[in-house]
Protein backbone atom coordinates (compact mmCIF):
# COMPACT_ATOMS: atom_id res chain seq x y z
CA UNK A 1 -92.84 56.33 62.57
CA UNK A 2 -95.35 54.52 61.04
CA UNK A 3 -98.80 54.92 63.42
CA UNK A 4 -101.01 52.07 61.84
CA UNK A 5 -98.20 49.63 62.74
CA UNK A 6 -97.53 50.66 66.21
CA UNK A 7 -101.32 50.65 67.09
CA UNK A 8 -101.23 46.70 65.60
CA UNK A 9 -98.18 46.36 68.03
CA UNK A 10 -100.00 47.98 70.90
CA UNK A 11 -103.40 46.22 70.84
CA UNK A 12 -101.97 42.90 70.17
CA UNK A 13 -98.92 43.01 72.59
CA UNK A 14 -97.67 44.29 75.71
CA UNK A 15 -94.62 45.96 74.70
CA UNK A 16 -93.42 49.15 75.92
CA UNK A 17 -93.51 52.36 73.54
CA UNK A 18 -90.02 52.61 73.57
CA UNK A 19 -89.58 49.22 72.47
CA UNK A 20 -92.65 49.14 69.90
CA UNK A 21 -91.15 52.38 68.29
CA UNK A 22 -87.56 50.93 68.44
CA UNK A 23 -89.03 47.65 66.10
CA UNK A 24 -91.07 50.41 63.70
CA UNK A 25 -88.11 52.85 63.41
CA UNK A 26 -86.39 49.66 61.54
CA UNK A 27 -89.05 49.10 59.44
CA UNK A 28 -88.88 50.12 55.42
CA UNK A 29 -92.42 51.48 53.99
CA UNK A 30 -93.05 50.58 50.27
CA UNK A 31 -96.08 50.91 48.36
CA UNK A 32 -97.25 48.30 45.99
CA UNK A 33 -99.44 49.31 42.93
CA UNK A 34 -102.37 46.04 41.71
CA UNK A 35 -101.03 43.40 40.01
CA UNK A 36 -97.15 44.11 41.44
CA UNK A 37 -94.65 41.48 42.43
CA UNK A 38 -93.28 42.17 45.56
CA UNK A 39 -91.46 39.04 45.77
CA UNK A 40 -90.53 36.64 42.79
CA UNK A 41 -90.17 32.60 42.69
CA UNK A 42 -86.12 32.15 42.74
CA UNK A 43 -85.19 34.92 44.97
CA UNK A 44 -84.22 34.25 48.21
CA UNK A 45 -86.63 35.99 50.95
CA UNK A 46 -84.79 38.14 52.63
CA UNK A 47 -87.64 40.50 54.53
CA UNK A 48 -90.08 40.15 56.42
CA UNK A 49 -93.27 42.39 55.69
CA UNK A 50 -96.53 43.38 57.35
CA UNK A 51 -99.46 44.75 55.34
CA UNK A 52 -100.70 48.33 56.58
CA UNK A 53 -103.29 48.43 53.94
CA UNK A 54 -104.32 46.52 50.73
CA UNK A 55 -104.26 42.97 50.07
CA UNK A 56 -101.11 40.56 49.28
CA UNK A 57 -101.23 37.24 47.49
CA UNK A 58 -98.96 34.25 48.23
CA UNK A 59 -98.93 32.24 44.91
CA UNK A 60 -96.86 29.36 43.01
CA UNK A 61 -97.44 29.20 38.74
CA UNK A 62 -97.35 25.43 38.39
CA UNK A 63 -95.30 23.78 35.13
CA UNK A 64 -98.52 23.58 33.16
CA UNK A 65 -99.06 27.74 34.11
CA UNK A 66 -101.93 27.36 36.37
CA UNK A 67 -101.69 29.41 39.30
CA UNK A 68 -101.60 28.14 42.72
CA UNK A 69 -102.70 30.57 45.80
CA UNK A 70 -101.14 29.29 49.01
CA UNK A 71 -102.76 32.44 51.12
CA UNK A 72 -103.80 35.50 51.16
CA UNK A 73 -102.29 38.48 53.51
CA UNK A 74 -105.09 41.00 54.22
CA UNK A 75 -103.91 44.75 55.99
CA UNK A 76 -102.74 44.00 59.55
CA UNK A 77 -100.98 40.66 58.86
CA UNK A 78 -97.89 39.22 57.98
CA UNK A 79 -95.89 37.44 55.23
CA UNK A 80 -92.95 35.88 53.69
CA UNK A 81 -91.70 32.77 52.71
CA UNK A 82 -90.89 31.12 55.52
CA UNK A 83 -88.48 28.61 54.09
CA UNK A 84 -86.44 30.74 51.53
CA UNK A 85 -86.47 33.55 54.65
CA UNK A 86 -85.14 30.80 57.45
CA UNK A 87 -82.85 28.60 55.21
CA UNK A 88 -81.59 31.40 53.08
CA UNK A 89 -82.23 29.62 49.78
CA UNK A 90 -84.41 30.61 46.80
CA UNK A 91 -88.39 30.50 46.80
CA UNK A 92 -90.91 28.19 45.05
CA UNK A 93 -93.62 31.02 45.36
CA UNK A 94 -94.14 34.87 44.22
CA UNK A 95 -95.96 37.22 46.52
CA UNK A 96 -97.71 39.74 45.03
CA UNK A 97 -100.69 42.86 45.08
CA UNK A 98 -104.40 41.92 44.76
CA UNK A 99 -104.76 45.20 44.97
CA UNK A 100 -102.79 48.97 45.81
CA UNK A 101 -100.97 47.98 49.13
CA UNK A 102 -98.78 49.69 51.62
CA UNK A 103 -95.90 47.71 53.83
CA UNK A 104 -93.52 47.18 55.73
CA UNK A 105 -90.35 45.04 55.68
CA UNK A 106 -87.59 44.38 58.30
CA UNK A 107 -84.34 42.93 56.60
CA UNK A 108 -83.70 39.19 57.98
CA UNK A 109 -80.93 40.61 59.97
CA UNK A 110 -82.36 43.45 61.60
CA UNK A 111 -85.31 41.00 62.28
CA UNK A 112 -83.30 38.09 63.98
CA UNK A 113 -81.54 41.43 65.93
CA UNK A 114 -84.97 42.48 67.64
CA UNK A 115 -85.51 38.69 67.99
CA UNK A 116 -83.02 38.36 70.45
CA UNK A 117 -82.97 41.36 71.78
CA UNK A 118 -86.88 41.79 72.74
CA UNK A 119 -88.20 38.58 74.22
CA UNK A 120 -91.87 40.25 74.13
CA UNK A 121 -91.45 40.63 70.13
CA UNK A 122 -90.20 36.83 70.29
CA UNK A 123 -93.23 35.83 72.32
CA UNK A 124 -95.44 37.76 69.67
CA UNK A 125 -94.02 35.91 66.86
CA UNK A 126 -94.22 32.85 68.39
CA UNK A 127 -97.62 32.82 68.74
CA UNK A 128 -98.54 34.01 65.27
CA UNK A 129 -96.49 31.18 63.61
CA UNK A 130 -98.55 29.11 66.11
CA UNK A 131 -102.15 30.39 64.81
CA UNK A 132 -100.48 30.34 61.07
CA UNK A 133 -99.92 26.37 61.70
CA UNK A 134 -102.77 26.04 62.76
CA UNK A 135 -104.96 27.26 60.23
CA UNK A 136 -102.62 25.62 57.57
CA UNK A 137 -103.23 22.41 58.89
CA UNK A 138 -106.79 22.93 58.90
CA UNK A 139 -106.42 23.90 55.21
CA UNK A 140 -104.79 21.19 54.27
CA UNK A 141 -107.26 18.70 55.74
CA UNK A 142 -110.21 20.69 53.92
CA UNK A 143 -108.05 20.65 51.04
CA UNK A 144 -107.57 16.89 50.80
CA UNK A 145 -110.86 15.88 51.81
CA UNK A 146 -113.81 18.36 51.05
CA UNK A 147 -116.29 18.88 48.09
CA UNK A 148 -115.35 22.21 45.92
CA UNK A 149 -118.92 23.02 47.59
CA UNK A 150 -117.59 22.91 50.81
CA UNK A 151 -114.39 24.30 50.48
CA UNK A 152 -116.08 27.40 49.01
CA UNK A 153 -118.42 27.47 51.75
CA UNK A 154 -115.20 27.44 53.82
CA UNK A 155 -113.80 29.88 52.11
CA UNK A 156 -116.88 32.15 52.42
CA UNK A 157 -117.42 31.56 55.94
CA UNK A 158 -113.84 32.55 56.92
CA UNK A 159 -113.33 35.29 54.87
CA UNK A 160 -116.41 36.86 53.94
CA UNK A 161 -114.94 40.27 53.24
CA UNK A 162 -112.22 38.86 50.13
CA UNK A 163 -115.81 37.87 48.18
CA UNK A 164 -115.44 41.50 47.27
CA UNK A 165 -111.66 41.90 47.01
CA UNK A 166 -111.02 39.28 44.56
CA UNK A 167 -111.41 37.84 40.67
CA UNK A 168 -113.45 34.73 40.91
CA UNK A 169 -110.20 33.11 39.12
CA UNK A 170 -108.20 34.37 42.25
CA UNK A 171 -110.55 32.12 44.36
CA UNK A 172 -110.63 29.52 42.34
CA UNK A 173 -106.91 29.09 42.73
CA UNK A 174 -106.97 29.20 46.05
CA UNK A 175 -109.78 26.79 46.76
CA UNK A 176 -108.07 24.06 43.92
CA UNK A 177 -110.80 24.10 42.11
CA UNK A 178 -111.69 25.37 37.73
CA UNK A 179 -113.17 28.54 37.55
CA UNK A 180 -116.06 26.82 35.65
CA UNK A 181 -116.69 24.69 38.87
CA UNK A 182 -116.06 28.04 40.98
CA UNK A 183 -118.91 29.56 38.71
CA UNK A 184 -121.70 26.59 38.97
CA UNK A 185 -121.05 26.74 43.04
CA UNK A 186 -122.04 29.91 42.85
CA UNK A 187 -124.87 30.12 40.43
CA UNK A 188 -126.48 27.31 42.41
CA UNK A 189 -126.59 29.54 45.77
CA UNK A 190 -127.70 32.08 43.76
CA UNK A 191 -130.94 29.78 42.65
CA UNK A 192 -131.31 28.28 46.33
């Protein structure tokens, strides 16, 4: 039983308790100490895994070894890499802890099992992959066509609680931008 988990299920879904307790009985805890890979670039993704507490990072190291942070996964959310975990074939990113984090993780085939099995756990995925494209879209746009000033306002607006969480450089990567830029954004707030 894992109690954090089910309450997620039950105030985000209407599934039965039978049923919710049927998809966390499957689940396998782990606990992830800062700074540990949970996933590495050239495996194959072959779980997926929901944050109970902590803070996940969804990153790429680039030829040149700059890191690249595609998202971040926050307690009470979901990820993987969805196209090593649909098309069975090795990753282009790592997923790792920010900081100590405990999850969970269905294997692929015990996932696609409940899947079929519970159309209400379907209609629940469904709709998060939904909000995920969304906000990736809306990402990308900012990404392609914003200052570094607003994409850190962005940033700050829509997750005001990481400010805290994470290393400027850890930001940085995920906006696109230096951390020297990162650090005169921020030192020109500070004088507003």
């Amino acid at each position: 039983m894992h109690p954090e988990f089910e309450t997620y299920l039950r105030n985000g879904s209407d599934m039965a308790e039978e049923t919710i307790r049927r998809i966390s009985d499957l689940a396998v805890p782990r606990n992830l100490r800062r700074n540990e890979v949970l996933f590495s670039a050239g495996e194959v993704c072959r779980h997926k895994v929901f944050v109970m507490s902590g803070l996940l990072y969804t990153f790429n190291i680039s030829a040149d070894g700059n890191q690249h942070i595609l998202q971040f996964s926050p307690e009470n959310s979901w990820t993987l890499d969805v196209e090593s975990y649909d098309r069975q074939i090795p990753s282009q990113v790592s997923i790792g802890a920010v900081e100590p984090s405990s999850v969970l993780s269905w294997q692929k085939k015990d996932f696609d099992m409940l899947l079929a099995k519970v159309p209400q756990l379907k209609k629940f995925a469904e709709d998060l992959i939904a909000r995920n494209t969304h906000y990736s879209r809306k990402r990308i746009l900012l990404s392609l066509s914003a200052t570094p000033e607003e994409k850190y306002e962005d940033f700050v607006q829509t997750f005001p609680n990481y400010l805290a969480r994470l290393p400027l450089r850890m930001i940085a990567a995920y906006l696109g931008i230096s951390i020297k830029t990162l650090t005169r954004i921020r030192h020109a707030q500070l004088q507003r």
